[in-house]
C-alpha atoms as a PDB file:
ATOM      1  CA  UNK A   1     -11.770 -28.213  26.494  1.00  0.00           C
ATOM      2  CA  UNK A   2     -13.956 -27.851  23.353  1.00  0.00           C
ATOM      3  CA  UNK A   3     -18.048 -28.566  24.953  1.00  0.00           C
ATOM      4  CA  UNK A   4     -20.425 -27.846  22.209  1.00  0.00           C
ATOM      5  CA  UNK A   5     -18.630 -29.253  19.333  1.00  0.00           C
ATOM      6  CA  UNK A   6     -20.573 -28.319  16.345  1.00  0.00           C
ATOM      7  CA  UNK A   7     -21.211 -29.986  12.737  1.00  0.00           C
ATOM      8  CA  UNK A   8     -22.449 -27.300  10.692  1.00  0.00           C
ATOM      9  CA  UNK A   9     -22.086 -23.902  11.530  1.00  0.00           C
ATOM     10  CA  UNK A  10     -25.376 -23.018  13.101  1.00  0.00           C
ATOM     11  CA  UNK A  11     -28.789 -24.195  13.123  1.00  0.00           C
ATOM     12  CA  UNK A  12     -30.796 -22.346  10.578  1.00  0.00           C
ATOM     13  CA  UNK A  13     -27.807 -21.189   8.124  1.00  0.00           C
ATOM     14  CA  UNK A  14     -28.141 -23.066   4.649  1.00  0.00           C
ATOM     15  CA  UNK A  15     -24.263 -24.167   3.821  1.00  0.00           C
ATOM     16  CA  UNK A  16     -23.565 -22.944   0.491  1.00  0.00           C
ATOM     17  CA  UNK A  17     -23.084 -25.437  -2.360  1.00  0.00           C
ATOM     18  CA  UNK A  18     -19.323 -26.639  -3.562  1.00  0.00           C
ATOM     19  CA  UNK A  19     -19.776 -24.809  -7.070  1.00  0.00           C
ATOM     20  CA  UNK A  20     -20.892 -21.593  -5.046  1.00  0.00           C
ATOM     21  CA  UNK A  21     -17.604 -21.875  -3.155  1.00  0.00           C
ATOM     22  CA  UNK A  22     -15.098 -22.631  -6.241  1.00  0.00           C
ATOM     23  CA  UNK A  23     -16.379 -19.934  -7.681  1.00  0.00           C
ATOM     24  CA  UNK A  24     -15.731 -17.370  -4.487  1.00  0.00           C
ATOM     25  CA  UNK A  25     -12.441 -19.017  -3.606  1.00  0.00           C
ATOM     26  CA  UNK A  26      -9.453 -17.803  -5.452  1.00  0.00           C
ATOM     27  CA  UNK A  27      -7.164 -20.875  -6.311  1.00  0.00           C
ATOM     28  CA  UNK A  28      -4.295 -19.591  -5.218  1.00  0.00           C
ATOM     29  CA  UNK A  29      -0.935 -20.128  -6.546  1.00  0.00           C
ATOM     30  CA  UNK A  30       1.478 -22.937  -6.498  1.00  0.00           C
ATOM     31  CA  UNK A  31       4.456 -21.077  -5.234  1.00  0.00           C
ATOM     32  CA  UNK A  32       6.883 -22.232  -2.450  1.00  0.00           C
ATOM     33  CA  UNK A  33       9.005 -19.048  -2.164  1.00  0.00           C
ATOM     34  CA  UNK A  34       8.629 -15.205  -4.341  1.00  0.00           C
ATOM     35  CA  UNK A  35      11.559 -15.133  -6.144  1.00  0.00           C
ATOM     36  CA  UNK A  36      10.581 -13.194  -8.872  1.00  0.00           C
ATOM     37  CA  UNK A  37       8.088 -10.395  -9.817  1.00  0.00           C
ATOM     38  CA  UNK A  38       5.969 -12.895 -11.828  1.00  0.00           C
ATOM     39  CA  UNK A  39       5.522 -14.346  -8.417  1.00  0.00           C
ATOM     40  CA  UNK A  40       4.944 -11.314  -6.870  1.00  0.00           C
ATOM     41  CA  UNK A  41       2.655 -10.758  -9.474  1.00  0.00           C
ATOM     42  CA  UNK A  42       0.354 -13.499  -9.124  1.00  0.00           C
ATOM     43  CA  UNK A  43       0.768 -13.623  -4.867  1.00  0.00           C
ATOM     44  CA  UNK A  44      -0.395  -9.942  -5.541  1.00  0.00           C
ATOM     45  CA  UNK A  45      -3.633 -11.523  -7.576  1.00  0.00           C
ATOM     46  CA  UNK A  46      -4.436 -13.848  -4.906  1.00  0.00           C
ATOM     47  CA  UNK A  47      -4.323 -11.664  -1.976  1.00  0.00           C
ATOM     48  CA  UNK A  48      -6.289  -9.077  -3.840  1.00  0.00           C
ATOM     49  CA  UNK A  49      -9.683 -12.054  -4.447  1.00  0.00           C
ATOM     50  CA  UNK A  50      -8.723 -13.318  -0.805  1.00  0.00           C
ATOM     51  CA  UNK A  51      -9.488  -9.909   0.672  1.00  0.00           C
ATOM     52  CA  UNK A  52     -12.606  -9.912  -1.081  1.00  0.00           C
ATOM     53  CA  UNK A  53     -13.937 -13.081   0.502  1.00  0.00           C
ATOM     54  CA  UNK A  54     -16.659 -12.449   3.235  1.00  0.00           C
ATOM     55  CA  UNK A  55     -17.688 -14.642   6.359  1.00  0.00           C
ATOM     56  CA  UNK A  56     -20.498 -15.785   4.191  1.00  0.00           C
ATOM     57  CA  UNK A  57     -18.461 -17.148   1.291  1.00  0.00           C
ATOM     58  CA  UNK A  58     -15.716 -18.465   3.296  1.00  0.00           C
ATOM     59  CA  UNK A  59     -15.132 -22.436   2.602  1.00  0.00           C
ATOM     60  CA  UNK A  60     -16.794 -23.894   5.634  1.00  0.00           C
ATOM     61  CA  UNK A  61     -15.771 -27.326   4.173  1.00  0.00           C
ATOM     62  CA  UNK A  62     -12.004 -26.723   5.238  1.00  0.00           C
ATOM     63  CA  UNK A  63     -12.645 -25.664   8.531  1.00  0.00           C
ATOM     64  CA  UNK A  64     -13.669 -26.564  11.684  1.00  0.00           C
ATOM     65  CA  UNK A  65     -16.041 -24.662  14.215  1.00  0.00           C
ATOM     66  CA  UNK A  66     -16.721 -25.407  18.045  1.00  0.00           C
ATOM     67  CA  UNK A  67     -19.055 -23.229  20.275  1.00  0.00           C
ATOM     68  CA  UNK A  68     -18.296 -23.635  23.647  1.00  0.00           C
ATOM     69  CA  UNK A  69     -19.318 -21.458  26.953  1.00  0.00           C
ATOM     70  CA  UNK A  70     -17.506 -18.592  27.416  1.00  0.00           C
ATOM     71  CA  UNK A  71     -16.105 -16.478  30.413  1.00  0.00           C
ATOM     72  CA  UNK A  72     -15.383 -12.705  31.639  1.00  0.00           C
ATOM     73  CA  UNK A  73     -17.689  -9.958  31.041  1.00  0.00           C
ATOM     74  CA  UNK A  74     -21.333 -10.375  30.238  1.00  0.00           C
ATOM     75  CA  UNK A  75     -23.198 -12.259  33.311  1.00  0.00           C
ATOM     76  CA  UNK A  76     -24.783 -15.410  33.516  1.00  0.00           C
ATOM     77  CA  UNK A  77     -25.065 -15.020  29.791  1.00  0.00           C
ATOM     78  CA  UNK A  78     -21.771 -16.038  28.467  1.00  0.00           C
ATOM     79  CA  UNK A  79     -21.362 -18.154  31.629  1.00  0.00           C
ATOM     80  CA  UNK A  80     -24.462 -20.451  30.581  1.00  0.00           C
ATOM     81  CA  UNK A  81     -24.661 -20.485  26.798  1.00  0.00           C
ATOM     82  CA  UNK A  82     -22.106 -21.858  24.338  1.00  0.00           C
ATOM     83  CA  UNK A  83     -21.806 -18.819  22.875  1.00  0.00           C
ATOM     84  CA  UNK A  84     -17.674 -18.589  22.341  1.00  0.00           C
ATOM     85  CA  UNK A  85     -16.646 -19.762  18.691  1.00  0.00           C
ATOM     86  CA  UNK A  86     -13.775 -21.493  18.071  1.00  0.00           C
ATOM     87  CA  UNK A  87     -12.403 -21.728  14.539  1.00  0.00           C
ATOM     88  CA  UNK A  88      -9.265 -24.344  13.345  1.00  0.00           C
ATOM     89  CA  UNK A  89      -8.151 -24.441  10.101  1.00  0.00           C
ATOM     90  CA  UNK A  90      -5.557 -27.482   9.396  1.00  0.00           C
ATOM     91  CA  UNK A  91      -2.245 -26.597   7.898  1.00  0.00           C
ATOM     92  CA  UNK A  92      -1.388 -26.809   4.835  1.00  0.00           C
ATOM     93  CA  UNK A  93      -4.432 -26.168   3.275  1.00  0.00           C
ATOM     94  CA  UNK A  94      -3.422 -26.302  -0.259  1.00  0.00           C
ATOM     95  CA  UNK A  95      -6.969 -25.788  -1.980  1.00  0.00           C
ATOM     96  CA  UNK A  96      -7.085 -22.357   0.215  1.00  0.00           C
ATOM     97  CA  UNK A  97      -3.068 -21.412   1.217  1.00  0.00           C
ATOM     98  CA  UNK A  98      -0.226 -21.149  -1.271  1.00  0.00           C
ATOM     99  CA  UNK A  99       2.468 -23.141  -0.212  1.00  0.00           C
ATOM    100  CA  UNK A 100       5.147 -20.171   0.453  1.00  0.00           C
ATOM    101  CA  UNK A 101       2.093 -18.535   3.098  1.00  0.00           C
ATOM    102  CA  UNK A 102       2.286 -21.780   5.513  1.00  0.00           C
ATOM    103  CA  UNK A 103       6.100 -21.052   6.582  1.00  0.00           C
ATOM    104  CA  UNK A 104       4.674 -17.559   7.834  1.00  0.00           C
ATOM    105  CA  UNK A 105       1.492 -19.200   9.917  1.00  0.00           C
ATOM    106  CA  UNK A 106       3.528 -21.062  11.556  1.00  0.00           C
ATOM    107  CA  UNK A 107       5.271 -18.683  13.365  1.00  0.00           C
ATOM    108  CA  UNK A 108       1.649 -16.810  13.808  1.00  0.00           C
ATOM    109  CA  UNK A 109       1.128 -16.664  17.799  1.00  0.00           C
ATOM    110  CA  UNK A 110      -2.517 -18.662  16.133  1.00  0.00           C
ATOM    111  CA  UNK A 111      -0.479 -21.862  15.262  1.00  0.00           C
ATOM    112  CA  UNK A 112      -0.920 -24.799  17.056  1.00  0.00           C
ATOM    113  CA  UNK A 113       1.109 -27.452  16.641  1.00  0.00           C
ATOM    114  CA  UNK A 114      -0.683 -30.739  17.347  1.00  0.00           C
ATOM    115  CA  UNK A 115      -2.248 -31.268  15.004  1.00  0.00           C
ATOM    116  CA  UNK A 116      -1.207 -28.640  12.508  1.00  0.00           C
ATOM    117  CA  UNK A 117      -3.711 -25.716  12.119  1.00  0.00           C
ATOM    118  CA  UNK A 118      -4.365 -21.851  12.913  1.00  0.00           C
ATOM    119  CA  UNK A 119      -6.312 -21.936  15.836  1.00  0.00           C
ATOM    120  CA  UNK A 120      -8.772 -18.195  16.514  1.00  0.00           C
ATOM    121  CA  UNK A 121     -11.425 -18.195  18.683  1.00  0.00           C
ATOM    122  CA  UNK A 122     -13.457 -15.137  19.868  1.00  0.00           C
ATOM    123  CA  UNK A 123     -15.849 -14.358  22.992  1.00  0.00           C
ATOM    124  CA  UNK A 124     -16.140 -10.621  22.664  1.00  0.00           C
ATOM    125  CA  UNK A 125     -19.916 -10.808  21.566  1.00  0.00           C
ATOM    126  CA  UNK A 126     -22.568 -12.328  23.332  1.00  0.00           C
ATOM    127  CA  UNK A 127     -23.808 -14.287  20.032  1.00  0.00           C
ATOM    128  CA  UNK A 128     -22.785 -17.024  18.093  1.00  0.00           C
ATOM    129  CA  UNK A 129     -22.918 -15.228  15.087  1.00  0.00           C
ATOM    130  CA  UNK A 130     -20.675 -12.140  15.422  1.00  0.00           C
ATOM    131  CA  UNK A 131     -18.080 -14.530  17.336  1.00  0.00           C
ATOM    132  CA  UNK A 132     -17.929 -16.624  14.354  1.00  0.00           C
ATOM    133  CA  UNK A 133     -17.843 -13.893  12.304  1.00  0.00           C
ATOM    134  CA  UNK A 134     -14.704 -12.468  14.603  1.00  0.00           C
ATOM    135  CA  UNK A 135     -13.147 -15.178  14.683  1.00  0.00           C
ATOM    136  CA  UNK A 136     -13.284 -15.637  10.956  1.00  0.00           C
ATOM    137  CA  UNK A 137     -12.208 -11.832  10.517  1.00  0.00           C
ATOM    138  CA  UNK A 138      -8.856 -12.637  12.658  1.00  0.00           C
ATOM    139  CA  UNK A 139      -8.115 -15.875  10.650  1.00  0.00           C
ATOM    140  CA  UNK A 140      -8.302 -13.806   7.255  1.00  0.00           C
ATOM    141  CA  UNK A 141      -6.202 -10.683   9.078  1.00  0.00           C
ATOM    142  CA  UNK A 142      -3.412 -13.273   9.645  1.00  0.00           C
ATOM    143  CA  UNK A 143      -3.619 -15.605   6.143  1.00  0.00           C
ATOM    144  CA  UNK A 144      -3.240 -11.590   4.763  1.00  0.00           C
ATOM    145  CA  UNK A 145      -0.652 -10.298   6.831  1.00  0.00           C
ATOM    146  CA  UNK A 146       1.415 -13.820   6.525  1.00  0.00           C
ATOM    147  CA  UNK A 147       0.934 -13.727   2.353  1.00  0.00           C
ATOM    148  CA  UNK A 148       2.177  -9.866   2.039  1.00  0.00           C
ATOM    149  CA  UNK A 149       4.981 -10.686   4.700  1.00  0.00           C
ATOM    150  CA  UNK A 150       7.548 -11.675   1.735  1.00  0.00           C
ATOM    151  CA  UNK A 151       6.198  -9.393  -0.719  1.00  0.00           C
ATOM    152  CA  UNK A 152       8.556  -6.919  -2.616  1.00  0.00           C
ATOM    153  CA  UNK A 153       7.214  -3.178  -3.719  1.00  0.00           C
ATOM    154  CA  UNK A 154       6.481  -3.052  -7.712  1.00  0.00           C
ATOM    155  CA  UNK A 155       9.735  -0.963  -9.147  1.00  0.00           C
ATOM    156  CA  UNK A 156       8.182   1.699 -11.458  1.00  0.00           C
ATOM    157  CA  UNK A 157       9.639   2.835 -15.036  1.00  0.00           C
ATOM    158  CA  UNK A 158      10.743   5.939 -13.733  1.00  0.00           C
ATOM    159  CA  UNK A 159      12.623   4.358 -11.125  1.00  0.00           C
ATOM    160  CA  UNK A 160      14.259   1.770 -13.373  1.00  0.00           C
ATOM    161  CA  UNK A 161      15.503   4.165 -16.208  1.00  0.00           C
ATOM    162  CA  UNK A 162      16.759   5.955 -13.033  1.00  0.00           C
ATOM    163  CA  UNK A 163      18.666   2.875 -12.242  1.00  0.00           C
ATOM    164  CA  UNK A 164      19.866   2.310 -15.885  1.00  0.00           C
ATOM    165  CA  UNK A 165      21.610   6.092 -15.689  1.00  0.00           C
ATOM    166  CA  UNK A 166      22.833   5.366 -12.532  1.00  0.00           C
ATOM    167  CA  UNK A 167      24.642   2.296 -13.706  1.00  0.00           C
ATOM    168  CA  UNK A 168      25.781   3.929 -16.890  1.00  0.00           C
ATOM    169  CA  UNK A 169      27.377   6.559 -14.484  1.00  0.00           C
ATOM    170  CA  UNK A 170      29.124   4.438 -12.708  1.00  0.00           C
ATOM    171  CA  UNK A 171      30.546   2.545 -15.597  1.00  0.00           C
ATOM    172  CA  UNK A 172      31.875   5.737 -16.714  1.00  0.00           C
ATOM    173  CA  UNK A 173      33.588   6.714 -13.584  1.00  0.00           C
ATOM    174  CA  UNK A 174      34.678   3.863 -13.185  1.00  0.00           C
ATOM    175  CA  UNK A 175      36.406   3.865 -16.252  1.00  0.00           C
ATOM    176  CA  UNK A 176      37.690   7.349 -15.546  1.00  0.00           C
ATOM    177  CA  UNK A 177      39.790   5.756 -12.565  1.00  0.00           C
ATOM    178  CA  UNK A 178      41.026   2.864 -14.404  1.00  0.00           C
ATOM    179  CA  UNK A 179      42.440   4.861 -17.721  1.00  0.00           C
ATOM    180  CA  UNK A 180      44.264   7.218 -14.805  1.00  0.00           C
ATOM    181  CA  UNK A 181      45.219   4.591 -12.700  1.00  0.00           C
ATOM    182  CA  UNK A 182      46.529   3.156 -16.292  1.00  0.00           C
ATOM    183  CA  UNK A 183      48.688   6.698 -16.965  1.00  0.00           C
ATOM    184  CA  UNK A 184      49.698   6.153 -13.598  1.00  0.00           C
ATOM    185  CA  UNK A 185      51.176   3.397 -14.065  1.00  0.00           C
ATOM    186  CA  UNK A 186      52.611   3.384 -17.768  1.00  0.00           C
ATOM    187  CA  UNK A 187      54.675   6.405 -17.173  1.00  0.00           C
ATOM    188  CA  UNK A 188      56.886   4.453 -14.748  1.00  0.00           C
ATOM    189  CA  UNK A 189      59.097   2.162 -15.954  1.00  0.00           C
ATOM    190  CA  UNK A 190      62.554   0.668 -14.835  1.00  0.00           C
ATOM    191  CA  UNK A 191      65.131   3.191 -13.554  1.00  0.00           C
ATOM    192  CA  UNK A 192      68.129   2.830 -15.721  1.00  0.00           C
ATOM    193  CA  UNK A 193      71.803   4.138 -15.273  1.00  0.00           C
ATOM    194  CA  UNK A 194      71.740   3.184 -11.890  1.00  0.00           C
ATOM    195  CA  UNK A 195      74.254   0.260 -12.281  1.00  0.00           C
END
């Protein structure tokens, strides 16, 4: 059960302004499967500005933070303060998430299903703070791991005029067979004289 439900994110911590956060926030593509490398291509552009966002710049407006008190190691401390953070972010989130990365969060052992969201929350530290900051570290980890799941290695030019000769090759023996199988078959014919 969710105590210290939180508004903002902590006393003291100015949120930053929308334009601050379109501008950090890569829009990220409109793309319900990879199906081709122009896909790959621009998944491959969006991961690369998403791994460059930082706790500070993430979009605070699309998510939603809870402290509550925490348990295990760490004394009367964690036992007393609402120092656990709790972050959900509701699925789909389509001014964060491209649309093919959602199918993969789902299966994330973060999803939870009522209502729809990735779910992280963190009590390793005894601050605010650095749980927040953990928790928003394992909620980027699997958004990352989930976008480069369906991802398909760039083929290089040496590799694909490799290919080409390779094919060629084939043609060729391929041929080879049929024009014998062809000589084969020509030089038999109907037995005659046999009546």
């Amino acid at each position: 059960m969710l105590v210290g439900t939180v508004s903002s994110w902590s006393r003291g911590v100015r949120l930053p302004s929308l334009a601050r956060l379109a501008s950090t926030v890569a829009r990220p593509p409109s793309l319900a499967a990879l199906n081709t490398q122009d896909d790959m291509k621009l998944a491959r552009a969006w991961i690369s500005a998403f791994e460059k966002l930082s706790a500070e710049d993430w979009p605070k407006n699309l998510t939603d933070v809870s402290f509550t008190r925490s348990s295990g190691p760490g004394g009367q401390h964690v036992n007393r303060t609402f120092s656990k953070a709790v972050v959900r972010l509701p699925l789909p989130s389509p001014t964060l998430l491209p649309p093919y990365v959602v199918a993969h969060l789902r299966r994330s052992p973060h999803y939870s299903n009522s209502p729809p969201s990735l779910l992280v929350s963190s009590s390793s530290h005894r601050t605010q703070q650095t749980n927040l900051a953990d928790c928003l570290s394992k909620l980027k980890a699997a958004i990352l791991d989930a976008a480069r799941r369906d991802l398909v290695g760039e083929t290089s030019e040496v590799q694909k005029e490799k290919v080409k000769e390779l094919v060629v090759r084939e043609k060729l023996r391929t041929a080879k067979a049929k024009k014998m199988r062809k000589e084969t078959k020509s030089g038999r014919g109907k037995v005659r004289g046999w009546e």
